[in-house]
PDB file of N, CA and C in Angstrom:
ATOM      1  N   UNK A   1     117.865  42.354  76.484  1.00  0.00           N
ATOM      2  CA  UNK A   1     119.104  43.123  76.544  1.00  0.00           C
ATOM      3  C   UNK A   1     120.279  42.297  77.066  1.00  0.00           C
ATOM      4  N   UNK A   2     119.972  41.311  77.763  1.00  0.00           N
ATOM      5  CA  UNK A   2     121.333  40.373  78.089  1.00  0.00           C
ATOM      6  C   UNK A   2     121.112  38.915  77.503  1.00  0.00           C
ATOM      7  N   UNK A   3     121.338  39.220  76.363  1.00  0.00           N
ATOM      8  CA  UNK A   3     121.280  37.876  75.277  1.00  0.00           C
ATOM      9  C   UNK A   3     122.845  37.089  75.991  1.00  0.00           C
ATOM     10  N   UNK A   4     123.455  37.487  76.303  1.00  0.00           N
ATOM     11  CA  UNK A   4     124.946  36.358  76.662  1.00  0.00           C
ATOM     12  C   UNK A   4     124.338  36.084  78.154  1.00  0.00           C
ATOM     13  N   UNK A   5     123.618  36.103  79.063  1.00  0.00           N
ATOM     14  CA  UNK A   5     123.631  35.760  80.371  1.00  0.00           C
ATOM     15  C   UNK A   5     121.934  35.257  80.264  1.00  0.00           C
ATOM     16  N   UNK A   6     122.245  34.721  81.418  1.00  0.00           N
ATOM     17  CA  UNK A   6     120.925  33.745  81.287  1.00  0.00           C
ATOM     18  C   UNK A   6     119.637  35.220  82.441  1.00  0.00           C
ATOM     19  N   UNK A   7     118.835  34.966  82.351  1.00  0.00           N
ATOM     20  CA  UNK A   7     118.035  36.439  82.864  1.00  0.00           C
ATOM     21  C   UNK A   7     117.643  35.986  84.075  1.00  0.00           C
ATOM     22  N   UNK A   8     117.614  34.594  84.496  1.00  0.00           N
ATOM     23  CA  UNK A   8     117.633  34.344  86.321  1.00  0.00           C
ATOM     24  C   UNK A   8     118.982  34.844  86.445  1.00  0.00           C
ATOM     25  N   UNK A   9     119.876  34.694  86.780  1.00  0.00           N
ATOM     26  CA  UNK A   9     121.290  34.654  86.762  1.00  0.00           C
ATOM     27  C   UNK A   9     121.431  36.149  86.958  1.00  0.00           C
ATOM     28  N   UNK A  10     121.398  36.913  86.130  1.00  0.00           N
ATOM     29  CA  UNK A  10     121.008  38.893  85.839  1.00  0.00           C
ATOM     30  C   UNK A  10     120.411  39.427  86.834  1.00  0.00           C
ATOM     31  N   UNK A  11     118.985  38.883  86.934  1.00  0.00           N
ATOM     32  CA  UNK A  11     118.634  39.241  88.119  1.00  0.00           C
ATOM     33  C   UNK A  11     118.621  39.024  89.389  1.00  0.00           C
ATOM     34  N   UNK A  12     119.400  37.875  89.608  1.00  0.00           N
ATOM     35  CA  UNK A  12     119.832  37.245  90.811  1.00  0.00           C
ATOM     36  C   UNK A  12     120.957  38.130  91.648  1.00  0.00           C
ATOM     37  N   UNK A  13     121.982  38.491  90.216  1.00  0.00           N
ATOM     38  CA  UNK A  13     123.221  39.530  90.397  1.00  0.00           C
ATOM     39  C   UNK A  13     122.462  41.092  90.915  1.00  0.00           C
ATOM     40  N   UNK A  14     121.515  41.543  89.990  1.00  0.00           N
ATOM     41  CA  UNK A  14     121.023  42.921  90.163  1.00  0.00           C
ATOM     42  C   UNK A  14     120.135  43.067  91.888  1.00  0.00           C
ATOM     43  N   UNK A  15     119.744  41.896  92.178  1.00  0.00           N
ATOM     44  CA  UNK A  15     119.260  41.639  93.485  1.00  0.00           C
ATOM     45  C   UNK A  15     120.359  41.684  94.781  1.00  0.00           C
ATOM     46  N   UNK A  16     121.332  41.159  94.370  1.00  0.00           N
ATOM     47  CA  UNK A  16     122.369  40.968  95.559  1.00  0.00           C
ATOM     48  C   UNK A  16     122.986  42.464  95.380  1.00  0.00           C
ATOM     49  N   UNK A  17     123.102  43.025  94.176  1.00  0.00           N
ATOM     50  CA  UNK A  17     123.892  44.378  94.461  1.00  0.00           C
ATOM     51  C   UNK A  17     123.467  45.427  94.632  1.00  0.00           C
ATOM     52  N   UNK A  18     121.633  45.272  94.440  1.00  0.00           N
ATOM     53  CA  UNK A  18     120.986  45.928  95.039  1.00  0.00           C
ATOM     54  C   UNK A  18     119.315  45.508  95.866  1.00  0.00           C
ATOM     55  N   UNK A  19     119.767  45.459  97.011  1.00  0.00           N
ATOM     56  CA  UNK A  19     118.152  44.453  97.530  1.00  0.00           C
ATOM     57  C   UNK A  19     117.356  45.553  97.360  1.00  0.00           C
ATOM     58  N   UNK A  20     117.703  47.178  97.347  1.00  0.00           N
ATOM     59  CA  UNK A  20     116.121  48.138  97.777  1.00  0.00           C
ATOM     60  C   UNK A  20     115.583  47.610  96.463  1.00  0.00           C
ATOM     61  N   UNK A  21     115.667  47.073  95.407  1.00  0.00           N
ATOM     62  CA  UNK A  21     115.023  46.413  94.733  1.00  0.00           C
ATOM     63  C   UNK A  21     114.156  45.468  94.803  1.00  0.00           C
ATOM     64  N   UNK A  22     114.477  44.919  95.493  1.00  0.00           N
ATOM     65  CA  UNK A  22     113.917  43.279  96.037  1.00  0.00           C
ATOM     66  C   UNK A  22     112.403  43.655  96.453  1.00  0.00           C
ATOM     67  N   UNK A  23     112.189  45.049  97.207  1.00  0.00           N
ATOM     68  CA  UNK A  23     110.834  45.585  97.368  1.00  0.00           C
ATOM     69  C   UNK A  23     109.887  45.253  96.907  1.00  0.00           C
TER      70      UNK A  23
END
């Protein structure tokens, strides 16, 4: 689903804006 962004990068972002993820 994020063919223009690299998918470390994506989830690096989705981690910092949300850590209760990081779980």
């Amino acid at each position: 689903p994020y063919a223009s962004l690299d998918a470390e990068k994506v989830f690096a972002f989705v981690m910092a804006q949300m850590p209760e993820l990081a779980i």
